[in-house]
Protein backbone atom coordinates (compact mmCIF):
# COMPACT_ATOMS: atom_id res chain seq x y z
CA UNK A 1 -24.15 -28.94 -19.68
CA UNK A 2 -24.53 -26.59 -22.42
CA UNK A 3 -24.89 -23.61 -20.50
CA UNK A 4 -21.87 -24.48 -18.63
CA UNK A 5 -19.55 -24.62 -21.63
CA UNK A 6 -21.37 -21.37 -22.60
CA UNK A 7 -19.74 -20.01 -19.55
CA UNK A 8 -16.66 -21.65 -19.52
CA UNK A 9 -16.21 -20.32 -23.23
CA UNK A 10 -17.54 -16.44 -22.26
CA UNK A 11 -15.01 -16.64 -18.78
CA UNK A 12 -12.23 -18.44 -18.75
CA UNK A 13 -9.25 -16.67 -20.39
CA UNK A 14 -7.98 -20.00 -21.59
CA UNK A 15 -10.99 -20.45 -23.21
CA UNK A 16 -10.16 -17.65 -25.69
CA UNK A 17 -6.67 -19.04 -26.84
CA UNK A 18 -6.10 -21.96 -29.52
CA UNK A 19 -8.16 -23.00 -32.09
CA UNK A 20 -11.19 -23.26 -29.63
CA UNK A 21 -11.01 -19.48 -29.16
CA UNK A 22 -10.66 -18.75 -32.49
CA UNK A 23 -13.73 -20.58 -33.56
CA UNK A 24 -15.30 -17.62 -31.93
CA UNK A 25 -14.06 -15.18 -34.34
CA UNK A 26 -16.41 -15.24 -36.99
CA UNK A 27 -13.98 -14.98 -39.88
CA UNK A 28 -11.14 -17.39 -38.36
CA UNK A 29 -13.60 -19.78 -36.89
CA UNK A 30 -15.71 -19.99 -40.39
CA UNK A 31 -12.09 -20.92 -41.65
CA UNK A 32 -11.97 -23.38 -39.52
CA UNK A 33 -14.65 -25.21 -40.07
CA UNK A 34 -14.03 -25.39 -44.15
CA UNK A 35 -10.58 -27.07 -42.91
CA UNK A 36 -12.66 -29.67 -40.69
CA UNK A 37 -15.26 -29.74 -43.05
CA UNK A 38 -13.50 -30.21 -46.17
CA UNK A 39 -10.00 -32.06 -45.61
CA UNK A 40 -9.37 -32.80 -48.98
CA UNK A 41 -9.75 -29.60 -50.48
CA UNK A 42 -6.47 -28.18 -51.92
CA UNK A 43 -6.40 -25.15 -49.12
CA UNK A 44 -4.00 -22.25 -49.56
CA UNK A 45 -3.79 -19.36 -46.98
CA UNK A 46 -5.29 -17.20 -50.61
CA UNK A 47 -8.30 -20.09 -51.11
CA UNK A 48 -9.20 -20.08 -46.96
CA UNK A 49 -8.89 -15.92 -47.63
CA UNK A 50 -10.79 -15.66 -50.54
CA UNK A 51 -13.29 -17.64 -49.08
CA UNK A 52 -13.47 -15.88 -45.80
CA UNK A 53 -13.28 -12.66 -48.00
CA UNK A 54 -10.45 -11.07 -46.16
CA UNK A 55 -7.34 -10.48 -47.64
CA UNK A 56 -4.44 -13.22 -47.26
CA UNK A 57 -2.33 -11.25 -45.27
CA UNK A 58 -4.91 -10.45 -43.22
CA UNK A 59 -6.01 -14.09 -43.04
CA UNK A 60 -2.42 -15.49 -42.12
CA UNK A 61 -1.61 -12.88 -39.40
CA UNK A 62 -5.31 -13.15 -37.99
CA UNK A 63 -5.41 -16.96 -37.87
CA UNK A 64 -1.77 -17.28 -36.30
CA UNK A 65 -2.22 -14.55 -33.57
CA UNK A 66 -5.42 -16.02 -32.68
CA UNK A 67 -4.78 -20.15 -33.45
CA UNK A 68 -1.12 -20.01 -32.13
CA UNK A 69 0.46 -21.37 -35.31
CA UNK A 70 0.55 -20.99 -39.33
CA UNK A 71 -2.83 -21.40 -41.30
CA UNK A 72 -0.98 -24.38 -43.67
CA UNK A 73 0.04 -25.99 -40.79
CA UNK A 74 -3.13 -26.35 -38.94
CA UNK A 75 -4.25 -27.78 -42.49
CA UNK A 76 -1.69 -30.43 -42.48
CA UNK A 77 -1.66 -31.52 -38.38
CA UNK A 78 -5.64 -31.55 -39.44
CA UNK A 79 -4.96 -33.67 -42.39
CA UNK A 80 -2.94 -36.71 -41.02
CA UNK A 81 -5.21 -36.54 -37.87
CA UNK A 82 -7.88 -37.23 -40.15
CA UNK A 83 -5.31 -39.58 -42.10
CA UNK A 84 -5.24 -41.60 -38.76
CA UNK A 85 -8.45 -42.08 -38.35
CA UNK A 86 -8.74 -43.62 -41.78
CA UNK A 87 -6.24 -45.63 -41.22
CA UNK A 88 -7.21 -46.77 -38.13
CA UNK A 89 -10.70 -47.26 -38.70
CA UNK A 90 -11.23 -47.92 -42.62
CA UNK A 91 -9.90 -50.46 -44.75
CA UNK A 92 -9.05 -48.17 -47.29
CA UNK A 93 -5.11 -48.31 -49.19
CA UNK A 94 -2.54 -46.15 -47.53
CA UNK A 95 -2.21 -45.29 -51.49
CA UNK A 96 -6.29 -44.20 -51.96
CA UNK A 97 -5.81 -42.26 -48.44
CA UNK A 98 -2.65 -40.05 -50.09
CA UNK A 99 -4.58 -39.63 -53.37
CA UNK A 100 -7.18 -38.41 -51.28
CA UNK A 101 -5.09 -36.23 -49.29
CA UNK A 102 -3.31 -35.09 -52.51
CA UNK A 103 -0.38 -36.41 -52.19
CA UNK A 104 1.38 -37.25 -55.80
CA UNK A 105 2.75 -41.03 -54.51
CA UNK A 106 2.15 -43.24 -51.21
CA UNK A 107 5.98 -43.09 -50.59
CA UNK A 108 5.44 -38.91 -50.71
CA UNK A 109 2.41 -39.12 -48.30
CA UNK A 110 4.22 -42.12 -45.93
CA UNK A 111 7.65 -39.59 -45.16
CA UNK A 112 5.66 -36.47 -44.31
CA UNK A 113 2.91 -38.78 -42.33
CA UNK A 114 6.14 -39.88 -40.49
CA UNK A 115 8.00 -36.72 -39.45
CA UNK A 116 4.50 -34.93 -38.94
CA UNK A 117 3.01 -37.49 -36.51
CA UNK A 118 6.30 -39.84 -35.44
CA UNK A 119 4.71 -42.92 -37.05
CA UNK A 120 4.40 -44.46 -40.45
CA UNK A 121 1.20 -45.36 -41.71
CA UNK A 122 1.49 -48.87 -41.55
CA UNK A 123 2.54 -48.70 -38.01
CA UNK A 124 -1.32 -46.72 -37.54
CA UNK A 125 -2.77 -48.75 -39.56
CA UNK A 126 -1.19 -52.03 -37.14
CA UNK A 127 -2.09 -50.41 -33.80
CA UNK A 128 1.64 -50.71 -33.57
CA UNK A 129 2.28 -47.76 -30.84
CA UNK A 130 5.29 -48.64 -30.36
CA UNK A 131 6.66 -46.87 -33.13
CA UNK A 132 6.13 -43.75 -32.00
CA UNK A 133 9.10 -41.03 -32.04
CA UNK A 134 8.77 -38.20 -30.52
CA UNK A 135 7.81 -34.93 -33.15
CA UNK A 136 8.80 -31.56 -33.36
């Protein structure tokens, strides 16, 4: 199975586009990871750079010709998909998961959730799918 994903990954074109291909590239895939890895850390394009030791520029033009889409907002769809799964599976207070998330209030956290992922938290948090709106 491995081997074949191996393949996949070394042949398929598609394979090389997204943030799947870019995990590939040493510097934009180690960026990457700190993003997965570290969710709550207060990332900036010049923190992910500096860390990455490129310059930010660099970083920004890198990770959007190769990811498909800004470095911040790959942080923040990352974020509230790892919002959602705290709120789906934890107990935890919508508030505790904005502090977390560094978000100053729970309102704050609650209306970019919303026009980021089409639902509120509470409507997550319900299993209420109805409430979801289509996002741009």
């Amino acid at each position: 199975m491995v081997q074949a994903i191996r393949h996949w990954l070394e042949t398929d074109p598609l394979a090389k586009t997204g943030w799947l291909g870019a995990l590939q590239d040493s510097q934009i895939g180690q960026a990457i990871a700190l993003i997965h890895r570290y969710p709550t850390e207060a990332w900036s394009v010049e923190s992910l750079a500096s860390r990455i030791g490129v310059s930010r520029s660099s970083f920004a033009a890198r990770f959007m010709s190769l990811v498909g889409e800004p470095p911040m907002h790959y942080v923040r769809q990352w974020r509230f998909h790892v919002a959602t799964r705290w709120l789906e599976d934890s107990d935890t207070p919508i508030a505790d998961i904005a502090e977390r998330l560094d978000y100053n209030s729970e309102a704050a956290f609650g209306r970019a959730f919303k026009k980021f992922t089409g639902r509120t938290p509470g409507a997550v948090r319900r299993g209420d799918d109805s409430a979801i709106a289509s996002v741009v």
